[in-house]
C-alpha atoms as a PDB file:
ATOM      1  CA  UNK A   1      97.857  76.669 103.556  1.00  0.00           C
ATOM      2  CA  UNK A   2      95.411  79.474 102.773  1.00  0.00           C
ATOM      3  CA  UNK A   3      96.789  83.015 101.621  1.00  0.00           C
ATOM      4  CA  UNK A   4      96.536  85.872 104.045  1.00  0.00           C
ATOM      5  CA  UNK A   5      94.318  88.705 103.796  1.00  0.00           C
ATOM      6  CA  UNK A   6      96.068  91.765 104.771  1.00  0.00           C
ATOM      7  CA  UNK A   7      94.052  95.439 105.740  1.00  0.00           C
ATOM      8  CA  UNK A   8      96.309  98.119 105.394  1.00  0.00           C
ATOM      9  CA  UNK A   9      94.942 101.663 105.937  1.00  0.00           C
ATOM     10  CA  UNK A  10      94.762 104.698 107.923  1.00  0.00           C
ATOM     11  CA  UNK A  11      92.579 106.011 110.554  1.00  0.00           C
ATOM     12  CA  UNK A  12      91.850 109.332 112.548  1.00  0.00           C
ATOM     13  CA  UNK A  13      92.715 108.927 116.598  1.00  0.00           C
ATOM     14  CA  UNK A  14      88.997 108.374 116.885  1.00  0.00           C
ATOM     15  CA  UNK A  15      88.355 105.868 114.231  1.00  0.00           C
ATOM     16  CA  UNK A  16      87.285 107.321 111.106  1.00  0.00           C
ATOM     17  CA  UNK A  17      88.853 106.194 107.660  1.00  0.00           C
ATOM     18  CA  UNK A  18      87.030 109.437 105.902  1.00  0.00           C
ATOM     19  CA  UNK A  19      84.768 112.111 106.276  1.00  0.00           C
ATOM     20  CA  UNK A  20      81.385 111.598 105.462  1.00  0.00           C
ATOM     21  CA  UNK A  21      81.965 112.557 101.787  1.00  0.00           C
ATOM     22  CA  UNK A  22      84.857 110.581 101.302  1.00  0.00           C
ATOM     23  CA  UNK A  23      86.588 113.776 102.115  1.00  0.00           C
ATOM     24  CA  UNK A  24      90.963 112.584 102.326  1.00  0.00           C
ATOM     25  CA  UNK A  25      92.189 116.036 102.795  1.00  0.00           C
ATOM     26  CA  UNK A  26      92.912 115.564 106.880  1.00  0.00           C
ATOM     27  CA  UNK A  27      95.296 112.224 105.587  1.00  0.00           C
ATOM     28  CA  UNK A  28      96.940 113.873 102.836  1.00  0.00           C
ATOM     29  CA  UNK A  29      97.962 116.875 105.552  1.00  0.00           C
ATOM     30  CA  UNK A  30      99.413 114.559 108.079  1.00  0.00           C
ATOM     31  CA  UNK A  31     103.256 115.172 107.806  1.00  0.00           C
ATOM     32  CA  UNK A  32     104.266 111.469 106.987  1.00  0.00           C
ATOM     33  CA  UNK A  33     107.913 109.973 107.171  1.00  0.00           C
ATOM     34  CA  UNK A  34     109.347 108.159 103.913  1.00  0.00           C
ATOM     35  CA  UNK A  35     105.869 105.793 102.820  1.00  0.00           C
ATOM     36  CA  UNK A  36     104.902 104.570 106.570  1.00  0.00           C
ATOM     37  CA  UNK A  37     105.891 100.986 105.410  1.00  0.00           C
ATOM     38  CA  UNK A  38     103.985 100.861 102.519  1.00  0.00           C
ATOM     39  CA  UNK A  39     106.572  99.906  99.997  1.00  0.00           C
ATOM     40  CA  UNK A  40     107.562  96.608 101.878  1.00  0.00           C
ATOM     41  CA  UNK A  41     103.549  95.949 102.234  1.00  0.00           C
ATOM     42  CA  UNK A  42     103.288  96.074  98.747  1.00  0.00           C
ATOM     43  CA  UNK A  43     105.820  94.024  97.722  1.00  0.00           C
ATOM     44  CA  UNK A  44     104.164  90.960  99.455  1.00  0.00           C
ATOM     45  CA  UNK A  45     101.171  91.262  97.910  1.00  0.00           C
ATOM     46  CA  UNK A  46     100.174  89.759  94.394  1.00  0.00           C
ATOM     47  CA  UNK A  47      96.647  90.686  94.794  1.00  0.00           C
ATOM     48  CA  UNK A  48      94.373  93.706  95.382  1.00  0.00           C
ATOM     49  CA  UNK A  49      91.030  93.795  96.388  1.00  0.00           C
ATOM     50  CA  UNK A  50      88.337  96.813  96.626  1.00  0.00           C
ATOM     51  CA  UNK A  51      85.306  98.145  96.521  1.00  0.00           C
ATOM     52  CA  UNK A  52      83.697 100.118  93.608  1.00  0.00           C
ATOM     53  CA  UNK A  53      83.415 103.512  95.384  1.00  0.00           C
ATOM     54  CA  UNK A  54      87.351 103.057  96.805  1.00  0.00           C
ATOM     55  CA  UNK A  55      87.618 102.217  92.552  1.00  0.00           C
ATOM     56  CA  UNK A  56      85.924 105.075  91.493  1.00  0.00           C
ATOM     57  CA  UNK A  57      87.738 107.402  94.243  1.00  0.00           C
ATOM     58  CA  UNK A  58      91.288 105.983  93.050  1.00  0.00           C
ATOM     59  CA  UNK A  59      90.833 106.545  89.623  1.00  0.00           C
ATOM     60  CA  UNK A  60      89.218 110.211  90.333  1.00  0.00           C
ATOM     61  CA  UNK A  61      92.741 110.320  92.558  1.00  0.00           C
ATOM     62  CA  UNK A  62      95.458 109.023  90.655  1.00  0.00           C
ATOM     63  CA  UNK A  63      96.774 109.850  87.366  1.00  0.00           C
ATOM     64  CA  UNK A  64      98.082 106.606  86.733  1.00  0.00           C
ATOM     65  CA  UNK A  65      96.359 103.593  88.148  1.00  0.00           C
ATOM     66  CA  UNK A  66      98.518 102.688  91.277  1.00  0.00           C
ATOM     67  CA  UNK A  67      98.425  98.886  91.269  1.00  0.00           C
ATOM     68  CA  UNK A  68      99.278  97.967  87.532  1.00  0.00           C
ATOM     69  CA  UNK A  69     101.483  94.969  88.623  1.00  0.00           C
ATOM     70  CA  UNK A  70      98.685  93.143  90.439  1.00  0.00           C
ATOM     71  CA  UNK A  71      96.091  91.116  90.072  1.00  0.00           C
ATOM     72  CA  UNK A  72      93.301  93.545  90.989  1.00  0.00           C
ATOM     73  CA  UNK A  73      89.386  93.076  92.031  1.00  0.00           C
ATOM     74  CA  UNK A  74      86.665  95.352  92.286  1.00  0.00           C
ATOM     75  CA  UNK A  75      83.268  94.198  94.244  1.00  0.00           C
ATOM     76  CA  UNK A  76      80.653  95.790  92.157  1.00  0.00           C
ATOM     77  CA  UNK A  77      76.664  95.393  91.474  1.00  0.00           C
ATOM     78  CA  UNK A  78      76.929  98.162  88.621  1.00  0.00           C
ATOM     79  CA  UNK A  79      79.646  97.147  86.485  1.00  0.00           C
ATOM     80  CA  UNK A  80      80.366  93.871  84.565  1.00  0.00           C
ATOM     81  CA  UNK A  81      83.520  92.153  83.027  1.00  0.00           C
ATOM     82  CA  UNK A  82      87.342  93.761  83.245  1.00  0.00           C
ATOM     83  CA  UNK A  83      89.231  96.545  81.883  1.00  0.00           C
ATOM     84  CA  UNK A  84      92.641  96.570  81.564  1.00  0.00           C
ATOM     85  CA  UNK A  85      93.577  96.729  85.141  1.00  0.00           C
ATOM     86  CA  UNK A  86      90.446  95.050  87.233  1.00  0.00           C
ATOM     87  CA  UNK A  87      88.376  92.482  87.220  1.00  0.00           C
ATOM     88  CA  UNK A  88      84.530  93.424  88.466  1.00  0.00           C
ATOM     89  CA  UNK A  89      83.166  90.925  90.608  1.00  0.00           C
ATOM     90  CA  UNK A  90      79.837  90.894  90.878  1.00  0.00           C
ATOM     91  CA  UNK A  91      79.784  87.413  93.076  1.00  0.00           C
ATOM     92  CA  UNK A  92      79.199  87.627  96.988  1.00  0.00           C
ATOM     93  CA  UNK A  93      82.012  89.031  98.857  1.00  0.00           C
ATOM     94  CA  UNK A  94      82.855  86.424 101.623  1.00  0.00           C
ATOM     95  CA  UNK A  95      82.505  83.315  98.900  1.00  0.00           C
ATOM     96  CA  UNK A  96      84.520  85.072  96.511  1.00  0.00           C
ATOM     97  CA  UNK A  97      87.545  86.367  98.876  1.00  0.00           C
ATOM     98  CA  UNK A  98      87.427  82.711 100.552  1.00  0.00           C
ATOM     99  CA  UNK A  99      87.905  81.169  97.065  1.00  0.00           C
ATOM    100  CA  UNK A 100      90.861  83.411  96.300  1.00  0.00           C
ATOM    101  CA  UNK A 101      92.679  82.717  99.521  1.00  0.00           C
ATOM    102  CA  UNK A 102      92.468  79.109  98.716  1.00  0.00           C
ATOM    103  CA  UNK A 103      95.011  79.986  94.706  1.00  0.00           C
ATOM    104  CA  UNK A 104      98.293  80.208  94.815  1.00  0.00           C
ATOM    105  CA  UNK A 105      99.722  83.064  95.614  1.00  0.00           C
ATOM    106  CA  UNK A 106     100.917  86.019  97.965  1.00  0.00           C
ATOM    107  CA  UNK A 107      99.083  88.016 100.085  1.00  0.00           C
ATOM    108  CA  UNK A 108      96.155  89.760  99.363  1.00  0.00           C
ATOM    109  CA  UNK A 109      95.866  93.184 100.149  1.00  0.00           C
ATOM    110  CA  UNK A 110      92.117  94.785 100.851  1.00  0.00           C
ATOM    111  CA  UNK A 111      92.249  98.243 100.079  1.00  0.00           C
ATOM    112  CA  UNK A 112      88.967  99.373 101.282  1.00  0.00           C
ATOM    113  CA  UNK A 113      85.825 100.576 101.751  1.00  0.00           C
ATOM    114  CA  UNK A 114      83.877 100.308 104.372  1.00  0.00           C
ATOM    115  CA  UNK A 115      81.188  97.398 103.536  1.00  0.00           C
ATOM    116  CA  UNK A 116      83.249  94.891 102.213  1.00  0.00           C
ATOM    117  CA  UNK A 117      85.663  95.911 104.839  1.00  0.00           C
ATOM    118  CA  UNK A 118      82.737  95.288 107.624  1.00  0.00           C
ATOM    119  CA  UNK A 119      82.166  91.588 105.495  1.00  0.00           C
ATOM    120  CA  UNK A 120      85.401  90.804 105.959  1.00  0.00           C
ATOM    121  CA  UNK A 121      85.521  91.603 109.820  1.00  0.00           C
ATOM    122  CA  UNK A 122      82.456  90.241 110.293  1.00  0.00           C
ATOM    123  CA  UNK A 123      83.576  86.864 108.912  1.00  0.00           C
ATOM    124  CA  UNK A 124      86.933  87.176 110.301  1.00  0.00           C
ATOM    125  CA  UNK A 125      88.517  87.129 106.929  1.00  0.00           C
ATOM    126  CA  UNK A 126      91.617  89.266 107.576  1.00  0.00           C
ATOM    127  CA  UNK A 127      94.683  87.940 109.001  1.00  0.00           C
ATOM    128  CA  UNK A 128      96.645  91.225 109.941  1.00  0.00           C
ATOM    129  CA  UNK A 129      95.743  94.697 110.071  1.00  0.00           C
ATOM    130  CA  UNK A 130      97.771  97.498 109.536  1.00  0.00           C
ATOM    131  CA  UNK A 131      96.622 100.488 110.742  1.00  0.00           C
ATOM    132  CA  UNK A 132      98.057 104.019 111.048  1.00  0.00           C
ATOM    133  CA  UNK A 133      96.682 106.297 113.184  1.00  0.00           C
ATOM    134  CA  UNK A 134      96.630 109.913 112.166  1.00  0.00           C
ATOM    135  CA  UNK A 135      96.867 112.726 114.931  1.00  0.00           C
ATOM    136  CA  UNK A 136      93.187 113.903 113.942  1.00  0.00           C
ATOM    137  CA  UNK A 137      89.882 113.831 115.645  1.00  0.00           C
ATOM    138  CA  UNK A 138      86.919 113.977 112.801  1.00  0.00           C
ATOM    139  CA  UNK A 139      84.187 113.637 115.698  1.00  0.00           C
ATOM    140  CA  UNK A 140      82.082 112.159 112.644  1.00  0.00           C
ATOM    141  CA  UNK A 141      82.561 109.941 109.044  1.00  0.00           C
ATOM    142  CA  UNK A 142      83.381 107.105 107.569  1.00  0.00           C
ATOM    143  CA  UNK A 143      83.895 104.582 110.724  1.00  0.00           C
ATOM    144  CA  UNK A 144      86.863 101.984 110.499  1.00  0.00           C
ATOM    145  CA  UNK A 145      84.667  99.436 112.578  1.00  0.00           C
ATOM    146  CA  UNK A 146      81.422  99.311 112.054  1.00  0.00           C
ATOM    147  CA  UNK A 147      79.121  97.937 115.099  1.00  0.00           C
ATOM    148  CA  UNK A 148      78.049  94.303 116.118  1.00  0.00           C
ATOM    149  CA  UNK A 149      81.520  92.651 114.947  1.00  0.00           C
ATOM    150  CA  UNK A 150      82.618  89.401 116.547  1.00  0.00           C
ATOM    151  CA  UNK A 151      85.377  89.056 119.094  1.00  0.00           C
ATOM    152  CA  UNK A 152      88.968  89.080 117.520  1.00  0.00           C
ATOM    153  CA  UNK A 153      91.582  88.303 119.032  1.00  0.00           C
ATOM    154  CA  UNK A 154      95.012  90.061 117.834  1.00  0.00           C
ATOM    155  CA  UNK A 155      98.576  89.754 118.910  1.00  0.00           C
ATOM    156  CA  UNK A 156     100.792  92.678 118.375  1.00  0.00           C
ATOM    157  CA  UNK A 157     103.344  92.101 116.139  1.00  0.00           C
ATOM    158  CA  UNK A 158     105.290  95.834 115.837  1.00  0.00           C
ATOM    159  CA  UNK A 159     104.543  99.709 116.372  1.00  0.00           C
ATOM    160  CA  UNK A 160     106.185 102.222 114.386  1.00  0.00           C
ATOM    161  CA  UNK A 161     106.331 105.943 114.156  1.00  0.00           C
ATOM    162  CA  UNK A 162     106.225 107.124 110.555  1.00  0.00           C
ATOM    163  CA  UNK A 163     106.265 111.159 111.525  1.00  0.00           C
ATOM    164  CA  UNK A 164     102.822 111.741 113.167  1.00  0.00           C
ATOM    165  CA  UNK A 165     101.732 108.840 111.937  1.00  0.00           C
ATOM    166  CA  UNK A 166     101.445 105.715 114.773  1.00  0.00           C
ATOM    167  CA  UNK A 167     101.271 101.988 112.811  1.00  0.00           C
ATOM    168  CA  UNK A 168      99.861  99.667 114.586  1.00  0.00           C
ATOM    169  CA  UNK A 169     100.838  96.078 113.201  1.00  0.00           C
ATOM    170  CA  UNK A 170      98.492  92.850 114.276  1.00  0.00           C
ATOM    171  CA  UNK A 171      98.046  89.311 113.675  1.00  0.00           C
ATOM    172  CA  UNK A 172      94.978  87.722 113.990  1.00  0.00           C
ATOM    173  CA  UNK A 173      95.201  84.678 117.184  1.00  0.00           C
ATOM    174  CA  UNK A 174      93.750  81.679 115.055  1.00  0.00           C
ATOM    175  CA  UNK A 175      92.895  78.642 117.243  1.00  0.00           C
ATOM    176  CA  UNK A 176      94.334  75.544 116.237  1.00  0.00           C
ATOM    177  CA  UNK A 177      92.220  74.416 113.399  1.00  0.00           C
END
């Protein structure tokens, strides 16, 4: 039994999970309701996984690194070794994630951005998505889906209202293997 890859993130009504420079101000105006499920999404997780501008964008963020109590890796060309939170990983993306699902463990949780995100759709590497949709319309940005993905097939597991937030909950519809 492999580990499941879980996307959990938050989109405008027309698909964008930024603004072209990484601009969050539109998400942190939304008028939320308690965390939008976040706290129980967390807590089946043991591992994190990112890219180095979602990194570098966190720790610009955040005054205290927000996922000290997981295992947490970085997908990186520019940086080497760990620090005392991450591991860099300078390995391919899809070989690497695909290893980790196979260890022991919880779920893994992939914060973002946008290329590995696109590697992992476009290898069919996550297992549910999570996705809030924000009552905004950014007409341009960062897009959640990039073009040319495969077919996926989802079942919907549960919709919530978290103030103007909408979550959408999926699981991915695996054959039988």
């Amino acid at each position: 039994m492999s580990r499941e890859i879980v996307l959990y993130i938050a989109t405008s009504l027309d698909g964008f999970i930024a603004k072209e420079n990484d601009d969050l101000q539109w998400l942190d105006d939304t008028e939320g309701e308690g965390d939008a499920g976040y706290t129980d999404m967390y807590q089946s997780i043991d591992t994190v996984i990112m890219g180095k501008k979602t990194y570098d964008y966190v720790i610009k963020h955040t005054e205290t690194f927000p996922y000290p109590d997981k295992k947490c890796y970085v997908y990186t060309t520019s940086e080497n070794g760990s620090n005392e939170y991450v591991d860099f990983v300078n390995e391919d993306v899809v070989e690497f994630t695909q290893k980790l699902k196979e260890q022991e463990g919880s779920k893994i949780w992939m914060v973002g951005g946008a290329s590995i995100l696109d590697a992992f759709i476009k290898e069919n590497l996550i297992d549910e998505y999570i996705i809030s949709v924000t009552p905004h319309i950014l007409g341009s940005g960062i897009p959640l889906f990039k073009e040319k993905n495969p077919q996926i097939d989802l079942i919907l597991n549960d919709t919530k209202r978290f103030g103007q937030f909408v979550q959408l909950h999926y699981r991915v519809k695996r054959g039988k293997r």
